[in-house]
N, C-alpha and C. Protein backbone atom coordinates (compact mmCIF):
# COMPACT_ATOMS: atom_id res chain seq x y z
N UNK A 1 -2.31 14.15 -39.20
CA UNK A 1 -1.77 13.68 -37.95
C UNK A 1 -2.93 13.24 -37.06
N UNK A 2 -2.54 12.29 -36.30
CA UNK A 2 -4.03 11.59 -35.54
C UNK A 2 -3.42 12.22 -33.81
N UNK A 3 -5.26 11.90 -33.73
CA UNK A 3 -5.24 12.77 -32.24
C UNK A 3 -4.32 11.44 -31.11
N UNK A 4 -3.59 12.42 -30.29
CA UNK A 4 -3.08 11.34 -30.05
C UNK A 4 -3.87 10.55 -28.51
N UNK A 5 -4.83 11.62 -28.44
CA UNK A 5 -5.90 10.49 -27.50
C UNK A 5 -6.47 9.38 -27.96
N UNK A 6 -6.75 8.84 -29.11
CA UNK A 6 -6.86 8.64 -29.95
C UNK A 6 -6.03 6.91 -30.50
N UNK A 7 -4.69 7.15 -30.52
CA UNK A 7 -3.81 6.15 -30.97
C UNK A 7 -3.91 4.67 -29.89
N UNK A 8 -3.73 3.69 -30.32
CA UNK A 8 -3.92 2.53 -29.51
C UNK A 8 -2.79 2.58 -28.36
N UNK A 9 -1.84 2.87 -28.36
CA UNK A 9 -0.48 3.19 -27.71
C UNK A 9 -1.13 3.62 -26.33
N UNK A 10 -1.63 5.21 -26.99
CA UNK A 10 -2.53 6.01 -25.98
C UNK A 10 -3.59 5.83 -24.75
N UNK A 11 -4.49 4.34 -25.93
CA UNK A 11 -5.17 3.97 -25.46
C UNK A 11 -5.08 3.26 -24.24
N UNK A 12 -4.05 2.32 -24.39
CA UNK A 12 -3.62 1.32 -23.41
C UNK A 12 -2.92 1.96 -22.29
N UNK A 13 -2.30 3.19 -22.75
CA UNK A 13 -1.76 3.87 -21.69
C UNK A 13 -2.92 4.10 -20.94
N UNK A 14 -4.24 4.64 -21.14
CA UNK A 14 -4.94 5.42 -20.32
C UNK A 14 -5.82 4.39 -19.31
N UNK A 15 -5.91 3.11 -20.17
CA UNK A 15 -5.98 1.42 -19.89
C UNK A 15 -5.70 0.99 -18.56
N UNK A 16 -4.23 1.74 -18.73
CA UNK A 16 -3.31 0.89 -17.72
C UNK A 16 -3.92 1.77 -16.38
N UNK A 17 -3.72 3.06 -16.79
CA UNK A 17 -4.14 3.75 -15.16
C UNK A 17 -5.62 3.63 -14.48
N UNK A 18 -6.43 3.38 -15.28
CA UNK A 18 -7.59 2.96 -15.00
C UNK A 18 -7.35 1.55 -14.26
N UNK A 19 -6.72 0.68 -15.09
CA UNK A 19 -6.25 -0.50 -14.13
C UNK A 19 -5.80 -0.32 -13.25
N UNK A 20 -4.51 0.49 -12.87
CA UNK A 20 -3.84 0.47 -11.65
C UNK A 20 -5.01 1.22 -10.45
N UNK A 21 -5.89 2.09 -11.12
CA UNK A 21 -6.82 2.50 -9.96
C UNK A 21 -7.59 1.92 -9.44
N UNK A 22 -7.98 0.92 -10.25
CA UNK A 22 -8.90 -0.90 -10.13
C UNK A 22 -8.04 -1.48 -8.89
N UNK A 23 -6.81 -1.85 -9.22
CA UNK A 23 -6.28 -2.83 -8.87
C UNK A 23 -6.23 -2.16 -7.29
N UNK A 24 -6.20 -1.14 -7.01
CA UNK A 24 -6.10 -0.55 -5.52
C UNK A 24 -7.20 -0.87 -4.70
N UNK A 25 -8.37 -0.26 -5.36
CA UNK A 25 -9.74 -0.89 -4.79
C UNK A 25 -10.32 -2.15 -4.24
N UNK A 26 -9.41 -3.18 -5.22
CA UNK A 26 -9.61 -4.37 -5.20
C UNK A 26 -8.72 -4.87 -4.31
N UNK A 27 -7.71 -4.65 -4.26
CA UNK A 27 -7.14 -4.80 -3.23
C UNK A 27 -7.28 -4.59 -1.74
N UNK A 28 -8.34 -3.86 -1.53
CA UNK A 28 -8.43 -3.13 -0.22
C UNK A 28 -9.85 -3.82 -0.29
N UNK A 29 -10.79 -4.30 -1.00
CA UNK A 29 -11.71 -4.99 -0.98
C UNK A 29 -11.14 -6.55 -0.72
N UNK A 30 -10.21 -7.01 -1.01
CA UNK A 30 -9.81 -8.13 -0.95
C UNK A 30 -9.02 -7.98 0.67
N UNK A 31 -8.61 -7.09 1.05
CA UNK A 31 -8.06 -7.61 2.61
C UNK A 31 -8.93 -7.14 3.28
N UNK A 32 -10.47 -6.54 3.14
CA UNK A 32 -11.81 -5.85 3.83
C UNK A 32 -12.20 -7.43 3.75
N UNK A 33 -12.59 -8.08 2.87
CA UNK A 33 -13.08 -9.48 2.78
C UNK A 33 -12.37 -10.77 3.97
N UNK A 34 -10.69 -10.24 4.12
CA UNK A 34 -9.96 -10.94 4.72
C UNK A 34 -10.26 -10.75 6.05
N UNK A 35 -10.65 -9.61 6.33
CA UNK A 35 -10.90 -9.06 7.83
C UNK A 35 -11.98 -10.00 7.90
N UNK A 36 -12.79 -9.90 7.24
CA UNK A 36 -14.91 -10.07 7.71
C UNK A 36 -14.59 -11.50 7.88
N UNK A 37 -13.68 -12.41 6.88
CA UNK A 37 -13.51 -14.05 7.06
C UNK A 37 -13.04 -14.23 8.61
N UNK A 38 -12.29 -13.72 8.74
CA UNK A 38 -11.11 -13.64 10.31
C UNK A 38 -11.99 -13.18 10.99
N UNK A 39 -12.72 -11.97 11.14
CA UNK A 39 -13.38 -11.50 12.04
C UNK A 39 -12.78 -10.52 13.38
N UNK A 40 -11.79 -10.03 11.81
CA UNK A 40 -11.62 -9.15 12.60
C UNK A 40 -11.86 -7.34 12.25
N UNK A 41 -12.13 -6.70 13.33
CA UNK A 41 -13.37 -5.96 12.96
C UNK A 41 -12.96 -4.49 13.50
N UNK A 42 -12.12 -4.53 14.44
CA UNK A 42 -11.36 -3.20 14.96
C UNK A 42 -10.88 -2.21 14.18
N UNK A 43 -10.24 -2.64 12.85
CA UNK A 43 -9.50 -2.03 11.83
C UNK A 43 -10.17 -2.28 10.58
N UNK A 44 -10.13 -1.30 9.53
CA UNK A 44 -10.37 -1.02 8.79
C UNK A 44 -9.36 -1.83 7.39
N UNK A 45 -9.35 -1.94 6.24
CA UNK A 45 -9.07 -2.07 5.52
C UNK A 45 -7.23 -1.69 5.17
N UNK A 46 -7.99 -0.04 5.10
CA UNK A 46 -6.96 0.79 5.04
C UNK A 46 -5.56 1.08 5.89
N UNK A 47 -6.13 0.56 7.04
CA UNK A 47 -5.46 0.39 8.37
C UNK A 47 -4.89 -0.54 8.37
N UNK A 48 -5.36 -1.76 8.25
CA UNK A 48 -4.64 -3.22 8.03
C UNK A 48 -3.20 -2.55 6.77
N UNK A 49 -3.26 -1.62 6.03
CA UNK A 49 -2.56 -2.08 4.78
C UNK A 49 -1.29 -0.91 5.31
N UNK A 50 -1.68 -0.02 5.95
CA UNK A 50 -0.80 0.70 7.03
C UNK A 50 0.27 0.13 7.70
N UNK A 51 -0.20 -0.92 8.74
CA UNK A 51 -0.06 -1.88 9.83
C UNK A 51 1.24 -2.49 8.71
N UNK A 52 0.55 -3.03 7.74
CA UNK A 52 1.79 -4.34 6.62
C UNK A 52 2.66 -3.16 6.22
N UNK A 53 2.22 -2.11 6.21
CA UNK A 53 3.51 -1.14 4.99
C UNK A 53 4.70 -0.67 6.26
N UNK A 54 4.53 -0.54 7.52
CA UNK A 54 5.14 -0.04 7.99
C UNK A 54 6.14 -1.16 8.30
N UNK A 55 5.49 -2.47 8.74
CA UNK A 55 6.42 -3.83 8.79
C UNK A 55 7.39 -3.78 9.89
N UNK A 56 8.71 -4.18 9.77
CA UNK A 56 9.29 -3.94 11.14
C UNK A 56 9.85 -2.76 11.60
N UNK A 57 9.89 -1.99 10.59
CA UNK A 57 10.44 -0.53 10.80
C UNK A 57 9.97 0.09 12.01
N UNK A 58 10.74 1.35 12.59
CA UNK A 58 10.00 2.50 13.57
C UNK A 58 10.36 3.38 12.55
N UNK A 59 8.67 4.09 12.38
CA UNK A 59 9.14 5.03 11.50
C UNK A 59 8.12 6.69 12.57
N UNK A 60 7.91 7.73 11.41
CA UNK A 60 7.24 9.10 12.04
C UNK A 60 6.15 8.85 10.81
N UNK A 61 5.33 9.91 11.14
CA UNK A 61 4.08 10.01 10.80
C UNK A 61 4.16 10.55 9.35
N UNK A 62 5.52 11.38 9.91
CA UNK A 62 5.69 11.64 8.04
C UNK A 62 6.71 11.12 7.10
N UNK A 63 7.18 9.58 7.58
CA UNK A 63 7.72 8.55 7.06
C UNK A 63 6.71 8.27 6.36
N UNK A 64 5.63 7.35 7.16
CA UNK A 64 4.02 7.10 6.84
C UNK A 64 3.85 7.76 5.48
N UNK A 65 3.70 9.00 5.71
CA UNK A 65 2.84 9.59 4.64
C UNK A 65 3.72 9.80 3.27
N UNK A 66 5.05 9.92 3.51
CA UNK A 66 5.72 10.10 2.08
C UNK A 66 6.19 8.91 1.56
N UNK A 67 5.99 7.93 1.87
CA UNK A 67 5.89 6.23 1.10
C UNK A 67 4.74 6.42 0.21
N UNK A 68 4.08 7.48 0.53
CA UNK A 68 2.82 7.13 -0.19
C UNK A 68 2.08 6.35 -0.77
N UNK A 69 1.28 5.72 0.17
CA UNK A 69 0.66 4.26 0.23
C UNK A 69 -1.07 4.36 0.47
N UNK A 70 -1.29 6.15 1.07
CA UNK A 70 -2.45 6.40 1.50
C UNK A 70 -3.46 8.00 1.30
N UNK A 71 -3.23 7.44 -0.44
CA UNK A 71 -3.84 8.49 -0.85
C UNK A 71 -5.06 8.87 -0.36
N UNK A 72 -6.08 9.90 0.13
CA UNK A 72 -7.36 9.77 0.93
C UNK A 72 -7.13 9.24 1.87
N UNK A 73 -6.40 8.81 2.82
CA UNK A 73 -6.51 8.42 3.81
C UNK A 73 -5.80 9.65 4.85
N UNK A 74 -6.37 9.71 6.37
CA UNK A 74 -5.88 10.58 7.24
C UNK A 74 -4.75 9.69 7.79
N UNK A 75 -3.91 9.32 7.60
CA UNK A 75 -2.39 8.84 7.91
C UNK A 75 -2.12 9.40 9.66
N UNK A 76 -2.32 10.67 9.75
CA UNK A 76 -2.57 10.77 11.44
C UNK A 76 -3.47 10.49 12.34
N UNK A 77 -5.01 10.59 11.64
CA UNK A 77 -5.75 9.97 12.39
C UNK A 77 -5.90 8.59 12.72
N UNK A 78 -5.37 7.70 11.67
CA UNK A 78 -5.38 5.93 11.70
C UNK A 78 -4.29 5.85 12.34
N UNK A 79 -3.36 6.38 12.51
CA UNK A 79 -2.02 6.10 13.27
C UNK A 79 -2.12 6.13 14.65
N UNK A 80 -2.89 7.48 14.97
CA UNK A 80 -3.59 7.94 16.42
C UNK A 80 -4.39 6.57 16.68
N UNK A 81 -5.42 6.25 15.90
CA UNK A 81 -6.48 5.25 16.36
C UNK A 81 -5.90 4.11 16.84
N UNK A 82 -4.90 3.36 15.82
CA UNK A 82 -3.99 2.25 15.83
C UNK A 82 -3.22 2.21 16.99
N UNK A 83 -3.01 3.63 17.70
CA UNK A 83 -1.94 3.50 18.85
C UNK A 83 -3.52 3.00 20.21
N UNK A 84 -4.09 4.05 19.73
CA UNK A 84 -5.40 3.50 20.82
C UNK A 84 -5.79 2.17 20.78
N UNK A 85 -5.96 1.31 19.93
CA UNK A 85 -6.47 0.19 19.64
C UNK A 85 -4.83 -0.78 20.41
N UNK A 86 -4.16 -0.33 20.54
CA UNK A 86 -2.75 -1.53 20.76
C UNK A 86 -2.09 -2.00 19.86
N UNK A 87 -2.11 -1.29 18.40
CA UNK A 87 -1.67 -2.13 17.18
C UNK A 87 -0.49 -1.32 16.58
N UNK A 88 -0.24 -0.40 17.10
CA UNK A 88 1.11 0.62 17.19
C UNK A 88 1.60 0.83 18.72
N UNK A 89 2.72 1.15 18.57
CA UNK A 89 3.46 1.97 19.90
C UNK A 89 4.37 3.14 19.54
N UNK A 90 4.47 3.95 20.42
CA UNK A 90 4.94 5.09 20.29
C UNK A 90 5.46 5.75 20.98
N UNK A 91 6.63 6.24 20.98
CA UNK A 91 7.63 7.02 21.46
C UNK A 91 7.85 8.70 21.11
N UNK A 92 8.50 9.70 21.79
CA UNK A 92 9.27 10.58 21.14
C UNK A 92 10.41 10.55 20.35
N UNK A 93 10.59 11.27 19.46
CA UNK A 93 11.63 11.01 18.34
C UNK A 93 12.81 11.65 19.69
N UNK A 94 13.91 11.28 19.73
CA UNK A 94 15.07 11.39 21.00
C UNK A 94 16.05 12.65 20.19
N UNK A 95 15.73 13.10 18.58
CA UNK A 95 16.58 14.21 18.19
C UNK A 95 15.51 15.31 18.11
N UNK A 96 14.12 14.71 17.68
CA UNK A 96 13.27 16.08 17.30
C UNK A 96 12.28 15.63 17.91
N UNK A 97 11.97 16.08 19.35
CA UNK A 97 11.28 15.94 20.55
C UNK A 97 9.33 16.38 19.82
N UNK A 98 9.34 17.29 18.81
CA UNK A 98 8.24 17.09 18.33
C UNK A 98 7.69 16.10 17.56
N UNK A 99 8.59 15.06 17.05
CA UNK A 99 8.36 14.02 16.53
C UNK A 99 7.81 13.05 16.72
N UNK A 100 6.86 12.37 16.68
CA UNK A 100 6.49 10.60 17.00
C UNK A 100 7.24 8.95 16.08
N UNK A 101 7.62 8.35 16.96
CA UNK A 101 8.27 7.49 16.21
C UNK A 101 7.00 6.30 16.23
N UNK A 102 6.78 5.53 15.53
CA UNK A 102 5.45 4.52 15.70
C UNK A 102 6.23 2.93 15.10
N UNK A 103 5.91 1.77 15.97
CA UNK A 103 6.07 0.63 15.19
C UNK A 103 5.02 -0.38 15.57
N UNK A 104 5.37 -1.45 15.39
CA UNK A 104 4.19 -2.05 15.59
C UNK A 104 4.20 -3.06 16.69
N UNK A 105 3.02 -2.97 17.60
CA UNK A 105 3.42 -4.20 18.91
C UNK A 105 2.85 -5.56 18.26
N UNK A 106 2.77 -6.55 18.87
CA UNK A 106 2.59 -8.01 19.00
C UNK A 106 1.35 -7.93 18.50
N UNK A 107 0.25 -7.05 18.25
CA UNK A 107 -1.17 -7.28 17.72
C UNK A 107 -1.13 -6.47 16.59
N UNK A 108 0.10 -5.62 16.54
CA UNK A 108 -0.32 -5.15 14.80
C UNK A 108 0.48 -5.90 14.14
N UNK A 109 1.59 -6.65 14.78
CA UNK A 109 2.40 -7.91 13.76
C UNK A 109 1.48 -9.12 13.43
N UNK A 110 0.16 -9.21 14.62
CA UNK A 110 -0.74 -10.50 14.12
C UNK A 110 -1.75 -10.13 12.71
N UNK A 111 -1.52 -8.38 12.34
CA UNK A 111 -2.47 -8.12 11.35
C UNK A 111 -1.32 -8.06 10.14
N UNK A 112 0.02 -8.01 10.21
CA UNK A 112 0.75 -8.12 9.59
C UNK A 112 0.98 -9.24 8.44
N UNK A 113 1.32 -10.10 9.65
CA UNK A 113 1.18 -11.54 9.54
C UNK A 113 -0.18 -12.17 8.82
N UNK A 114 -1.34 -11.87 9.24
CA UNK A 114 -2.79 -12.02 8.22
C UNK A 114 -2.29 -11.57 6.78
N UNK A 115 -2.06 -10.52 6.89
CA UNK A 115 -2.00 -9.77 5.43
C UNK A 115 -0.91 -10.64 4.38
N UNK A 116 0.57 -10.56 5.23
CA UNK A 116 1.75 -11.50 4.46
C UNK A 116 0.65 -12.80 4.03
N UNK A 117 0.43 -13.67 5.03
CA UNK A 117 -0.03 -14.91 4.61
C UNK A 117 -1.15 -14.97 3.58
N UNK A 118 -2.36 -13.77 3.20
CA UNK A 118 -2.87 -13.26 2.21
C UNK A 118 -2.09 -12.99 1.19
N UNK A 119 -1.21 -12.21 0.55
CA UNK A 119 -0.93 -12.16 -0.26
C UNK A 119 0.52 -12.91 -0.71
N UNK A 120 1.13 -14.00 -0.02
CA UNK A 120 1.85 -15.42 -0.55
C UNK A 120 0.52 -16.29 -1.15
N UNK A 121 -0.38 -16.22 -0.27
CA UNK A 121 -1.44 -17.06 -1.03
C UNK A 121 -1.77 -16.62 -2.36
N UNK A 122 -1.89 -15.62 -2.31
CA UNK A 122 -2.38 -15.23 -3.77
C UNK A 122 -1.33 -15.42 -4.85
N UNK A 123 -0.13 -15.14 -4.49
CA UNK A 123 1.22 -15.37 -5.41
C UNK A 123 1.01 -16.45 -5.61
N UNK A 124 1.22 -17.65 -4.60
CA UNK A 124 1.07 -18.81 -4.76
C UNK A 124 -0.28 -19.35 -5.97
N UNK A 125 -1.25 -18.68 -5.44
CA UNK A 125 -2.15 -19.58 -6.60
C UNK A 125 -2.16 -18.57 -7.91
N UNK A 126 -1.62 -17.54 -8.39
CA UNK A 126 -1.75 -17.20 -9.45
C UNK A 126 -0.34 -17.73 -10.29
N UNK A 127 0.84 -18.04 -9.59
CA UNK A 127 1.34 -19.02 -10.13
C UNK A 127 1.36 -20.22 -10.18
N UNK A 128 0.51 -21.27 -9.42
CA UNK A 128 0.33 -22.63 -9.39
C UNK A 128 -1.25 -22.48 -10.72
N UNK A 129 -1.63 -21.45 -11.01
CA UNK A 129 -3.01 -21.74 -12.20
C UNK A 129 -1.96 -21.01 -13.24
N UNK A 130 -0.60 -20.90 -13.23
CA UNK A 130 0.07 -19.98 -14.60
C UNK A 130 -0.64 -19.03 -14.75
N UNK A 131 -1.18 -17.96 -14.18
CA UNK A 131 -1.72 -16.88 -14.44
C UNK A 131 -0.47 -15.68 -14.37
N UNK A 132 0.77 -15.95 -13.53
CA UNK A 132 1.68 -15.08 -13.51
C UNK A 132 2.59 -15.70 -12.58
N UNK A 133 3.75 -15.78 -13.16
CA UNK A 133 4.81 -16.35 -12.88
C UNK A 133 5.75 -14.92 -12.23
N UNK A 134 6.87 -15.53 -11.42
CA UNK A 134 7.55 -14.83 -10.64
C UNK A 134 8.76 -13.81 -11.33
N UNK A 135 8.52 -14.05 -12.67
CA UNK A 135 9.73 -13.43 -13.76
C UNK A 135 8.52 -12.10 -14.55
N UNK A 136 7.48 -12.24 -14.65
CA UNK A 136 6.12 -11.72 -15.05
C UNK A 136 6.08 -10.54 -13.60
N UNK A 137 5.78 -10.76 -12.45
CA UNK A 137 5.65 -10.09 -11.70
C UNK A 137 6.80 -8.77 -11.27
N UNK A 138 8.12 -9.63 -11.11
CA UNK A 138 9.33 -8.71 -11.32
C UNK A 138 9.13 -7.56 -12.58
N UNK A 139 9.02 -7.91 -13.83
CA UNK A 139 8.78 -7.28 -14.95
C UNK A 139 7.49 -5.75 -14.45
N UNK A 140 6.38 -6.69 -13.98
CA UNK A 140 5.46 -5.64 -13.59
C UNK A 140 5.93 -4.72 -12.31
N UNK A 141 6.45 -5.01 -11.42
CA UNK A 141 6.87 -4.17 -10.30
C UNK A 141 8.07 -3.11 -11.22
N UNK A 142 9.04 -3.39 -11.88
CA UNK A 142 9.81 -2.65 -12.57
C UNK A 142 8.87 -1.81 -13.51
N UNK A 143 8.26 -1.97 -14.38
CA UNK A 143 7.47 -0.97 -15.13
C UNK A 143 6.73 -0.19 -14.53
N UNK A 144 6.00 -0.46 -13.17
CA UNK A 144 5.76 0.05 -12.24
C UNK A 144 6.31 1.39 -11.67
N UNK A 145 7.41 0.81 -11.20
CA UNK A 145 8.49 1.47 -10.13
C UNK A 145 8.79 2.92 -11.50
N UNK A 146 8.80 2.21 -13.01
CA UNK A 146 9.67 3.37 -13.72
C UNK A 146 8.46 4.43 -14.13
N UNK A 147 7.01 4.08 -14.03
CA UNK A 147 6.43 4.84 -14.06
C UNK A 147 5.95 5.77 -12.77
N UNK A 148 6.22 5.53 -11.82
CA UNK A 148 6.04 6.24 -10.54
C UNK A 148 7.09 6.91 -10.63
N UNK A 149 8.19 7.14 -11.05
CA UNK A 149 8.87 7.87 -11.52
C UNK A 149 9.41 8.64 -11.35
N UNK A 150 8.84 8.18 -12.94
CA UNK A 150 8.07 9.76 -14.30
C UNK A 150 7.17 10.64 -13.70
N UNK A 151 6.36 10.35 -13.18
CA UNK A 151 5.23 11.35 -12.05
C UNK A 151 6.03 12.00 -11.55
N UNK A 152 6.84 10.86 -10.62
CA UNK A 152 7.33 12.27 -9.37
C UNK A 152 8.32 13.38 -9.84
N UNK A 153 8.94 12.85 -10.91
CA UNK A 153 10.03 13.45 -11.77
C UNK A 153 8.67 14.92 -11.86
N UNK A 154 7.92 13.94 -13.04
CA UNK A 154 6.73 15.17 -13.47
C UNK A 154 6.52 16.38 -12.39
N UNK A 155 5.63 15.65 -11.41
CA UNK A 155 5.33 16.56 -10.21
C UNK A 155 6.08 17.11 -9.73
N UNK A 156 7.65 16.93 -9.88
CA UNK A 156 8.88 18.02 -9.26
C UNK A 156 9.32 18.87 -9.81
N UNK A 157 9.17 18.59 -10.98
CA UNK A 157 9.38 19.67 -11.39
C UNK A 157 8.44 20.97 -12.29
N UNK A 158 6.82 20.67 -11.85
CA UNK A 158 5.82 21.52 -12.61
C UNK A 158 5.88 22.89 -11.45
N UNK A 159 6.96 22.78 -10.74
CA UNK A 159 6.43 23.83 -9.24
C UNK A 159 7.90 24.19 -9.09
C-alpha cells in the first residue's frame, strides 16, 4: 500500500492549498500595489479588502469577523481605525446596546469602488487573453465554496 502523502491525488491536494495560500498574498499585494498607483496611503491593504467585504451592508464587528475574510488580522482594531480615518460609520446596535453596527460612508465606498473596478479589470483581461473564462471561474468558486466546507464541517465537529 503506498503512503498516501505520497500519491499524485495527494499531491495536488496539498498543491492546491499551498496555492490558495499564494493566491491570498498575492492578492493583497496586488490591491497594496493598487493603493501605491492611486496614492492612496491611509489604509492598508488589508483594510481596503475589509472596506470591499463589508460592501453595502451595516454589519457588527462580529459579522466582520465570522465571514472570515481576516485571518491575522485585528478585525477590531482596523474597524476602530477605519471609523477614525472616515471610511466607516457607526452606530449602537438599537436591540443589543453593547453592540456596534459599522457601514461604510462616501470615502470607504470610494475605496470600494477602487477595489470593484480592480478586480472587473482583472476578470476582464484574464478573459479577453482566454486565461479563464466565466464558466471556469464559477466551477472554481464552487470547488471552493465545497471545500470550505469540509473544514468547517471538519472544525465542528473535532470539539
Amino acid at each position: 500500500m503506498s503512503d498516501i502523502s505520497t500519491t499524485s491525488t495527494a499531491r495536488q491536494y496539498t498543491d492546491m492549498l499551498i496555492m490558495v495560500t499564494k493566491m491570498a498574498r498575492r492578492m493583497h499585494d496586488t490591491v497594496k500595489d493598487e493603493f501605491k498607483r492611486l496614492n492612496v496611503i491611509e489604509i492598508n491593504a488589508a483594510q481596503g479588502l475589509l472596506l470591499f467585504n463589508i460592501g453595502d451592508d451595516e454589519v457588527t464587528a462580529g459579522e466582520v469577523t465570522s465571514r472570515g475574510y481576516y485571518q491575522g488580522v485585528n478585525v477590531s482594531h482596523n474597524l476602530k481605525k477605519l471609523t477614525e480615518l472616515s471610511y466607516l460609520d457607526y452606530q449602537q446596535c438599537k436591540i443589543d446596546r453593547r453592540s456596534i453596527k459599522v457601514r461604510l460612508t462616501e470615502k470607504g465606498q470610494e475605496i470600494r469602488q477602487i477595489l470593484g473596478d480592480l478586480f472587473a479589470r482583472h476578470q476582464a483581461e484574464l478573459a479577453d487573453r482566454e486565461l479563464l473564462g466565466d464558466d471556469e471561474i464559477t466551477e472554481i468558486v464552487e470547488a471552493l465554496y465545497r471545500i470550505e466546507q469540509y473544514w468547517h464541517k471538519q472544525i465542528r465537529y473535532a470539539y
